[in-house]
Protein backbone atom coordinates (compact mmCIF):
# COMPACT_ATOMS: atom_id res chain seq x y z
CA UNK A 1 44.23 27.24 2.42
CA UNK A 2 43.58 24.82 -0.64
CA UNK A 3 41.50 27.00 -3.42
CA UNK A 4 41.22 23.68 -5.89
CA UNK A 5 41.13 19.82 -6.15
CA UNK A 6 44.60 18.40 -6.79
CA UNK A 7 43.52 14.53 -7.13
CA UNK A 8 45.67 12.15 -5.79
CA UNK A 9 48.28 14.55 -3.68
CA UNK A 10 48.42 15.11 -0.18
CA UNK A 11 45.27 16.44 1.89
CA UNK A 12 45.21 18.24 5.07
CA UNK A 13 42.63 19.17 7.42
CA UNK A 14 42.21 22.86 8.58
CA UNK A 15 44.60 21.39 11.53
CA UNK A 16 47.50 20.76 8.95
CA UNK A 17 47.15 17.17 9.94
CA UNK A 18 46.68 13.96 6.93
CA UNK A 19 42.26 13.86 6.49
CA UNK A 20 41.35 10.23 7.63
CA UNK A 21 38.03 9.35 6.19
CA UNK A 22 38.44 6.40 3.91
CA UNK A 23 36.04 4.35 2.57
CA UNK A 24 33.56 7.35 2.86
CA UNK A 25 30.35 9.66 2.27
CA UNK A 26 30.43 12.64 1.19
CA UNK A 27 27.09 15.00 1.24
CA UNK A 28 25.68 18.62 1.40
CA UNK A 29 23.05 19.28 4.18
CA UNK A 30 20.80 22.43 3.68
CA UNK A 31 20.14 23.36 7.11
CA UNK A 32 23.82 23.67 8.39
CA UNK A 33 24.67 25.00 4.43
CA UNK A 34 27.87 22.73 5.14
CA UNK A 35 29.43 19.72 3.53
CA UNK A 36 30.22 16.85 5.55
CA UNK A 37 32.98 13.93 4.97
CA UNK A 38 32.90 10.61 7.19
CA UNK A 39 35.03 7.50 6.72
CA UNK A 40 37.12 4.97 8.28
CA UNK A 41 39.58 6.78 10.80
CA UNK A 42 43.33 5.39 9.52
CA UNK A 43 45.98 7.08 11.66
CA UNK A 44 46.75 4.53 14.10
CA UNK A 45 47.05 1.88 11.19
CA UNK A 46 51.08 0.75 10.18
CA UNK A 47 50.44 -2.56 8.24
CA UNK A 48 52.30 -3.81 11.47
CA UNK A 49 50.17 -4.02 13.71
CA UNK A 50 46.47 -5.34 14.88
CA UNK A 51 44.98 -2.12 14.32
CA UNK A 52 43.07 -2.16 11.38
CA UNK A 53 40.90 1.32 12.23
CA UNK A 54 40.27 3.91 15.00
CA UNK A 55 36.53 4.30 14.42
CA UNK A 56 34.69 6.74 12.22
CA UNK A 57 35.79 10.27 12.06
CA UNK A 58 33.89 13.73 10.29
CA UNK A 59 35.09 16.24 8.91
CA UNK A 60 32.89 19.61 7.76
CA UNK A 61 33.59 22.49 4.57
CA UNK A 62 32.15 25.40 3.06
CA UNK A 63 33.99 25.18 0.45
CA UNK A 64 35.25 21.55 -0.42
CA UNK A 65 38.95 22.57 -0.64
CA UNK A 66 39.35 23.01 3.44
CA UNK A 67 37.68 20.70 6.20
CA UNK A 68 37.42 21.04 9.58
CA UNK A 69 38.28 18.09 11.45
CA UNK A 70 34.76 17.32 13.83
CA UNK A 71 36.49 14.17 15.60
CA UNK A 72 35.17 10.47 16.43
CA UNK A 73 31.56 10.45 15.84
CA UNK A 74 32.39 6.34 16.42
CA UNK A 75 35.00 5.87 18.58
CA UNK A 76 36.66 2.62 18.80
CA UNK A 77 36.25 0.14 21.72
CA UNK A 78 40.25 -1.29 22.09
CA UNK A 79 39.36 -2.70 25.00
CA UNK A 80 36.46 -5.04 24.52
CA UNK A 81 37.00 -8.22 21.66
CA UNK A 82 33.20 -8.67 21.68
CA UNK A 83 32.58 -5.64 20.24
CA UNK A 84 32.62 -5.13 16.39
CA UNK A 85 33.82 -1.87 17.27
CA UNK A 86 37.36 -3.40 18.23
CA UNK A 87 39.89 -1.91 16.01
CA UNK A 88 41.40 -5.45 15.23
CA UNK A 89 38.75 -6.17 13.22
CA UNK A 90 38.17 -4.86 9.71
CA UNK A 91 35.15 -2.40 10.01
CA UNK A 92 34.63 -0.63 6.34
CA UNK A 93 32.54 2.14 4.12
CA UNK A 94 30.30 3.98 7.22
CA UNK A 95 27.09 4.65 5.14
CA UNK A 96 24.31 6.50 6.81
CA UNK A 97 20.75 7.44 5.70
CA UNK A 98 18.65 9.94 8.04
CA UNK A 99 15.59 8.71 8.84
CA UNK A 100 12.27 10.84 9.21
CA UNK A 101 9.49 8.77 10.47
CA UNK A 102 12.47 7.54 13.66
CA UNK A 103 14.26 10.91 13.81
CA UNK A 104 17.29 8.93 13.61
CA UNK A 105 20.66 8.98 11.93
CA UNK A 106 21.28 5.24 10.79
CA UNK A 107 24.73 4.00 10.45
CA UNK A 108 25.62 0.78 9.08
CA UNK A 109 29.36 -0.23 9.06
CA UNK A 110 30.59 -3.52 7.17
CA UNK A 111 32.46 -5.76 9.18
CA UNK A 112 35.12 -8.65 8.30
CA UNK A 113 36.13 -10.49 11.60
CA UNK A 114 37.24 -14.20 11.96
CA UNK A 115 35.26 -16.99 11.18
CA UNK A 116 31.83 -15.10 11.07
CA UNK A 117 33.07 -13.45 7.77
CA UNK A 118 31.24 -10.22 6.79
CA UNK A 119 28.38 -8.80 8.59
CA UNK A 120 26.43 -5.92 8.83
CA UNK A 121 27.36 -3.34 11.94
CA UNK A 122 24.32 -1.18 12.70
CA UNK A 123 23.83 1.65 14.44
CA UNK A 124 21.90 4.83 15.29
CA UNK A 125 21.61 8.51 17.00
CA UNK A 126 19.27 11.82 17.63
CA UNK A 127 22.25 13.68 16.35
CA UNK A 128 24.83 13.01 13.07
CA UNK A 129 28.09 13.79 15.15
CA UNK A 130 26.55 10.95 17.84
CA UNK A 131 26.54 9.59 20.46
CA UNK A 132 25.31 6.37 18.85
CA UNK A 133 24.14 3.20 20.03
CA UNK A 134 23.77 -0.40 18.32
CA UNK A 135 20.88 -1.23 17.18
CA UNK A 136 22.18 -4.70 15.59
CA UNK A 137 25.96 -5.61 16.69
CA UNK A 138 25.81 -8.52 13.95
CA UNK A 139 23.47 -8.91 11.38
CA UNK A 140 23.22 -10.56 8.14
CA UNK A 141 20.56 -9.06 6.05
CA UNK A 142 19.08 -11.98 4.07
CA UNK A 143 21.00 -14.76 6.07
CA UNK A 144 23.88 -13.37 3.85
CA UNK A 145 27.81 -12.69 4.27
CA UNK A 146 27.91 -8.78 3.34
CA UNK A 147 31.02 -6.93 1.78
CA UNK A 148 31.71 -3.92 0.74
CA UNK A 149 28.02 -1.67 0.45
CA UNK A 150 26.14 1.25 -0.58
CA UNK A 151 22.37 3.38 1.07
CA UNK A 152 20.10 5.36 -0.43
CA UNK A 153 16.83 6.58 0.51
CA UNK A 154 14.21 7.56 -2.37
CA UNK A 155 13.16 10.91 -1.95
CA UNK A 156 9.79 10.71 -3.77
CA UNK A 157 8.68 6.92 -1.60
CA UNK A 158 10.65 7.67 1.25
CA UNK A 159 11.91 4.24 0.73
CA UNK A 160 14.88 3.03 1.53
CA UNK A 161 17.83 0.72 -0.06
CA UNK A 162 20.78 -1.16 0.60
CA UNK A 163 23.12 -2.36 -2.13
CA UNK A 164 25.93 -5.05 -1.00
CA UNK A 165 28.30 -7.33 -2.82
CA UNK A 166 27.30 -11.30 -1.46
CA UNK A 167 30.72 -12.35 -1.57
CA UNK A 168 32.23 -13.18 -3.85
CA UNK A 169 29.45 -13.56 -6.82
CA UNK A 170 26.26 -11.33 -6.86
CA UNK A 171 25.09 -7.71 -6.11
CA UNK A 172 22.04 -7.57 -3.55
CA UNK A 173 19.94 -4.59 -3.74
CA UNK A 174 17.72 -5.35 -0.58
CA UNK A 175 14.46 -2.94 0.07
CA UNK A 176 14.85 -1.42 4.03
CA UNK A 177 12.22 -1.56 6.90
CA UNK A 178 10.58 2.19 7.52
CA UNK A 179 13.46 2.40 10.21
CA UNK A 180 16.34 1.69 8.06
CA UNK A 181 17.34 -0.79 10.54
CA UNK A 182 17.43 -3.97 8.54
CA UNK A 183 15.74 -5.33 5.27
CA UNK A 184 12.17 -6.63 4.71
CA UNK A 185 12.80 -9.68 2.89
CA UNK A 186 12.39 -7.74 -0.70
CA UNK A 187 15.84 -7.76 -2.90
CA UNK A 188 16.87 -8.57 -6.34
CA UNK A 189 20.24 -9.96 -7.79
CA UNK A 190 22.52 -8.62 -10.13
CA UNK A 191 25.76 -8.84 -12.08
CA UNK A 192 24.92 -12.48 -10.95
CA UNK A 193 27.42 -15.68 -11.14
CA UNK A 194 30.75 -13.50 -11.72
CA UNK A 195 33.41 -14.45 -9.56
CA UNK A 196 36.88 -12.11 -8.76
CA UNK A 197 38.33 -10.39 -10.22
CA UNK A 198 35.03 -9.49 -12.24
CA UNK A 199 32.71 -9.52 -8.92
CA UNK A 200 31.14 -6.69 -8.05
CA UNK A 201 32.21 -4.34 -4.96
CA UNK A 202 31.82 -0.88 -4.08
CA UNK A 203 28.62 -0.13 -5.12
CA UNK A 204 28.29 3.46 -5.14
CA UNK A 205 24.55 5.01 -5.99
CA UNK A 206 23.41 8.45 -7.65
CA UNK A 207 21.22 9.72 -9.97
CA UNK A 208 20.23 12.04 -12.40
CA UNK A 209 17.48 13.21 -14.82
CA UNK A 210 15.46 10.19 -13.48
CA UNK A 211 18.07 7.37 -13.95
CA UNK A 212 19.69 5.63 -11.36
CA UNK A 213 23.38 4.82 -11.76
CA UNK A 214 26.04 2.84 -9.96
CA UNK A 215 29.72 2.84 -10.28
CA UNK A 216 30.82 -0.19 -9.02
CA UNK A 217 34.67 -1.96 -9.05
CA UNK A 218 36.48 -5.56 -9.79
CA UNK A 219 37.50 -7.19 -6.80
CA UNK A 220 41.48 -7.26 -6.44
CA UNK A 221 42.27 -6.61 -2.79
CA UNK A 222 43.78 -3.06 -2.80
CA UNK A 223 44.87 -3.32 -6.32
CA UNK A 224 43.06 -0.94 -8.23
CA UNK A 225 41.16 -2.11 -11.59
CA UNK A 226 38.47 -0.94 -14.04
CA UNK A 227 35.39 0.62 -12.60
CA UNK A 228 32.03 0.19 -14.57
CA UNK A 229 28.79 2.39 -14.27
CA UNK A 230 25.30 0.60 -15.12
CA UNK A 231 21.93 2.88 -15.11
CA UNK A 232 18.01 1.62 -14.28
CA UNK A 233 15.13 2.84 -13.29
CA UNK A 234 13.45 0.64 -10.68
CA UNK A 235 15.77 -0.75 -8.06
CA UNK A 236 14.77 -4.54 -8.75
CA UNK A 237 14.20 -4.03 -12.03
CA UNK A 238 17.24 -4.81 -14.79
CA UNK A 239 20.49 -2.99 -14.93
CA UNK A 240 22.08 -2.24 -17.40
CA UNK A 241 25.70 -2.27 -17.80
CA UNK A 242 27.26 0.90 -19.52
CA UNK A 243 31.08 -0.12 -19.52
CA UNK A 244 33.86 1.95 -17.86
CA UNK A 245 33.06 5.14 -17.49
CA UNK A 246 37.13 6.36 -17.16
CA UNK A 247 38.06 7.64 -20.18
CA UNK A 248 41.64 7.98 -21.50
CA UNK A 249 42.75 5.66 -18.29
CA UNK A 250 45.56 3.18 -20.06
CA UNK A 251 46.11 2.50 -16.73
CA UNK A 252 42.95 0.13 -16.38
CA UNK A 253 43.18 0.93 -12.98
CA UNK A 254 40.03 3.77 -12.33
CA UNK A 255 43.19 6.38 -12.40
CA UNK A 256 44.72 4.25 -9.73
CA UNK A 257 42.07 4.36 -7.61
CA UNK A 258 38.26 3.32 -5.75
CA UNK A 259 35.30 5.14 -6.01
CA UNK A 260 33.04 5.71 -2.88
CA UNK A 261 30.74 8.56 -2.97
CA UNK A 262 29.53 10.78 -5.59
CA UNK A 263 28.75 14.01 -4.34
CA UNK A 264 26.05 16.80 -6.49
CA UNK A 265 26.91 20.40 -5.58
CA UNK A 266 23.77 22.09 -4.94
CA UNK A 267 22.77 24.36 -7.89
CA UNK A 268 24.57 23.28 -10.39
CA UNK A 269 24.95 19.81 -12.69
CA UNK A 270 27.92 19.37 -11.43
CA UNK A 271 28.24 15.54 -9.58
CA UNK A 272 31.75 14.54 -8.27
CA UNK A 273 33.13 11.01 -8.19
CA UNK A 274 35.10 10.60 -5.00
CA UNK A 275 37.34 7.91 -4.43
CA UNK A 276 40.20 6.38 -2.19
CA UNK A 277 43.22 5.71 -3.96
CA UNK A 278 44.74 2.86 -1.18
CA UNK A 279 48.08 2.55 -3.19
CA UNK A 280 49.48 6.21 -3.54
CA UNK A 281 53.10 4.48 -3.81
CA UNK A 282 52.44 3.16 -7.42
CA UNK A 283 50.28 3.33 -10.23
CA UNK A 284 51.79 1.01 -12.92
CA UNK A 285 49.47 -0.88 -15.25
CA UNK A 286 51.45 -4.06 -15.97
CA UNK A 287 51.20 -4.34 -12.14
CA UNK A 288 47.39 -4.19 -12.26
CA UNK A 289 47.24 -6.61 -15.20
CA UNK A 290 49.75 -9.05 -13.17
CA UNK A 291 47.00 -8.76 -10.02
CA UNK A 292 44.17 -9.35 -12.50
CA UNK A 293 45.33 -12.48 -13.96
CA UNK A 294 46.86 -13.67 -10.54
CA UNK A 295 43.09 -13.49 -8.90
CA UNK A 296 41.99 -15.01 -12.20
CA UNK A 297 44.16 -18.39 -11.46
CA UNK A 298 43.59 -18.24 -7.32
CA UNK A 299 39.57 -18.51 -8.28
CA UNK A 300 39.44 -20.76 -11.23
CA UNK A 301 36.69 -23.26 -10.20
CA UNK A 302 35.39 -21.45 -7.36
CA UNK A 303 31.86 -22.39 -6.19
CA UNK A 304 30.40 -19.83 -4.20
CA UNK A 305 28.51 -21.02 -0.82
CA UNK A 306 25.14 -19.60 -0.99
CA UNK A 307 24.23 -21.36 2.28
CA UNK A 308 22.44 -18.84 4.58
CA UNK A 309 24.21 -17.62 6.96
CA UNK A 310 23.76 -17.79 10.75
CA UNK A 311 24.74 -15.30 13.27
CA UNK A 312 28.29 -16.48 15.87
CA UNK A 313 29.99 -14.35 18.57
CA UNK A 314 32.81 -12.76 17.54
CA UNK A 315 36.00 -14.59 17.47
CA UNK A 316 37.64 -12.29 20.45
CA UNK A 317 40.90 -12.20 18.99
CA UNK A 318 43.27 -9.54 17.92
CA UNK A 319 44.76 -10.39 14.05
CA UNK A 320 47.94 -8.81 12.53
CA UNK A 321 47.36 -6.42 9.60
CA UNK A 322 49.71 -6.17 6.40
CA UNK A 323 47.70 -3.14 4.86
CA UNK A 324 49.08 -0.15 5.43
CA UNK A 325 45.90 1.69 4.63
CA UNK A 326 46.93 5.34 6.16
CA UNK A 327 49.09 6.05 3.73
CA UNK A 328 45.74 6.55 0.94
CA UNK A 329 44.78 9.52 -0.12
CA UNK A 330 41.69 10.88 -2.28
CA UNK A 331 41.15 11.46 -5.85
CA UNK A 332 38.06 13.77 -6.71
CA UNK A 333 37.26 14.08 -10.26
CA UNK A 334 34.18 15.55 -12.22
CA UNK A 335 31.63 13.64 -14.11
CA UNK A 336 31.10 14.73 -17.62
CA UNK A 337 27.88 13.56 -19.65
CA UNK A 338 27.59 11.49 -23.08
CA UNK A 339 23.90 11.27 -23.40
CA UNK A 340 23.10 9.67 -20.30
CA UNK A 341 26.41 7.97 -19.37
CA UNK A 342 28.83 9.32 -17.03
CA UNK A 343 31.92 9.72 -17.94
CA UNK A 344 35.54 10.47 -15.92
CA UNK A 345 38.84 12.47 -17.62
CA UNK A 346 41.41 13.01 -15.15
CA UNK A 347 42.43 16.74 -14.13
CA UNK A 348 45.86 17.29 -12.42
CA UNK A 349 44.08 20.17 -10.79
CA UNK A 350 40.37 21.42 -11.23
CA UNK A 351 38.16 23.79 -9.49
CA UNK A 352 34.22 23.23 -8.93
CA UNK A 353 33.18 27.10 -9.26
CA UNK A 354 34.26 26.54 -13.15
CA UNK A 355 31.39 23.82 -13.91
């Protein structure tokens, strides 16, 4: 039984096996009084083989310290190359939103396979733990390549949002249709023109007090680098950049890791940034720096294609993997307030019920 967050150390389920839910959300739902973890399923990944996930697997807690392991809610298809669900190719970052005019739970996945690039994977159910179905098995909101992502659905409108890095140059924040199943054409563009490792990725939305934040991170592969947290208050409107919210991290490296989800615990303002650290084996700065100026010189004079993009079968082959990504583990930290910016210290240990 775990009775705190240690960030960064080894995590097991109830089960005493590793938790595999990487690239995840995180959430509290009322009804069940439960919180719930999903994320990419690792455990069959070596960084030696074509598997690069085994679907998307939940996990439950009443607590936070100790989760229940609730199985494949997406299992993986190994033995069809036409599906996106194939565990050669790279699926990423299951978001959901739950939709109440449908009754649906909407899952979009990101995909990277081949010569398609990144899509959109989109799916639904009656039920969060499945089964669910495609409702798009490619799509490209925008006629637009789509990395890493972010949903949220705006309790007050009932209006729905998708934030995505457009590789490898803007942030899209794209308005949804009332089924959450694609976009309507409305989206604005921001941190526009940078190019890695200053682009954009994992987008990760909360809010609080009326202001809309997201952490977002550089773009260095695995390599961990400096996360930075802008606020707004209309979702096209302009966003404002607040600067790295990490503080005392002379690592430049977000405490050597990714953030993914920030969770709220219910009755309290207490909000939790949740992240993946992908590298446990190191955490050295002059490595990061070394990363950072080695994706500076790859993509000096990179143009970015801003053709739109049109929608090709998948490339139905199976591709070697050199990330070992089962080895990450999780670093949960506690957001502390300056004014309206959040901030991040790092705790070797730390336990909710003291916030």
């Amino acid at each position: 039984m775990y009775t705190s967050f240690q960030p960064g150390k080894r995590w097991l389920d109830t089960n005493g096996n590793p938790i595999h839910a990487n690239g995840f959300s995180v959430f509290y739902d009322e009804k069940e009084q439960c919180y719930f973890w999903l994320g990419e399923n690792k455990e069959k990944t070596t960084g030696k083989n074509t598997i690069w996930h085994w679907g998307v697997r939940l996990y439950a807690s009443k607590d936070l310290y100790n989760w229940e392991d609730r199985g494949l809610i997406i299992p993986p298809t190994p033995d069809d190359l036409q599906s996106p669900l194939h565990p050669t190719y790279c699926m990423d970052r299951p978001h959901f939103l739950y939709c109440e005019k449908t009754g649906k739970y909407v899952m979009w996945l990101k995909i990277m396979a081949g010569e398609i690039s990144q899509f959109f994977s989109i799916l639904e159910a009656d039920q969060l733990e499945g089964p669910y179905t495609f409702v798009h098995k490619v799509y490209k909101p925008l006629k637009m390549d789509s990395g890493d992502f972010t949903l949220h659905a705006d309790a007050e409108t009932g209006k729905a949002y998708v934030f995505f890095e457009r590789p490898h140059f803007q942030l899209i924040c794209a308005t949804l249709t009332d089924d959450y199943t694609g976009v309507t054409g409305e989206y604005s563009v921001h941190y526009d023109g940078l190019i890695p490792p200053l682009t954009r990725e994992a987008p990760t939305f909360f809010e609080r007090n009326g202001k809309k934040y997201l952490f977002t991170s550089g773009t260095t592969g695995y390599f961990p680098n400096p996360s930075k947290v802008c606020v707004f208050d209309d979702y096209h409107g302009e966003y404002v950049d607040l600067g790295d919210p990490c503080i005392g991290d002379k690592s430049g490296t977000t405490f050597n890791s990714q953030i993914t989800s920030v969770l709220k615990v219910p009755g309290k303002d207490l909000y939790i940034a949740c992240a993946d650290r992908w590298n446990p084996q190191w955490w050295v700065p002059m490595i990061s720096k070394q990363i950072i100026k080695g994706m500076e010189r790859h993509f000096a004079g990179y143009t970015p294609d801003t053709t739109p993009k049109e929608v090709h079968p998948l490339p139905g082959v199976e591709t070697p993997h050199k990330e070992n990504t089962s080895i990450a583990r999780y670093v949960w930290l506690p957001i502390d307030w300056h004014g309206d910016k959040p901030t991040i210290h790092w705790h070797e240990e730390w336990r909710w019920e003291e916030y």
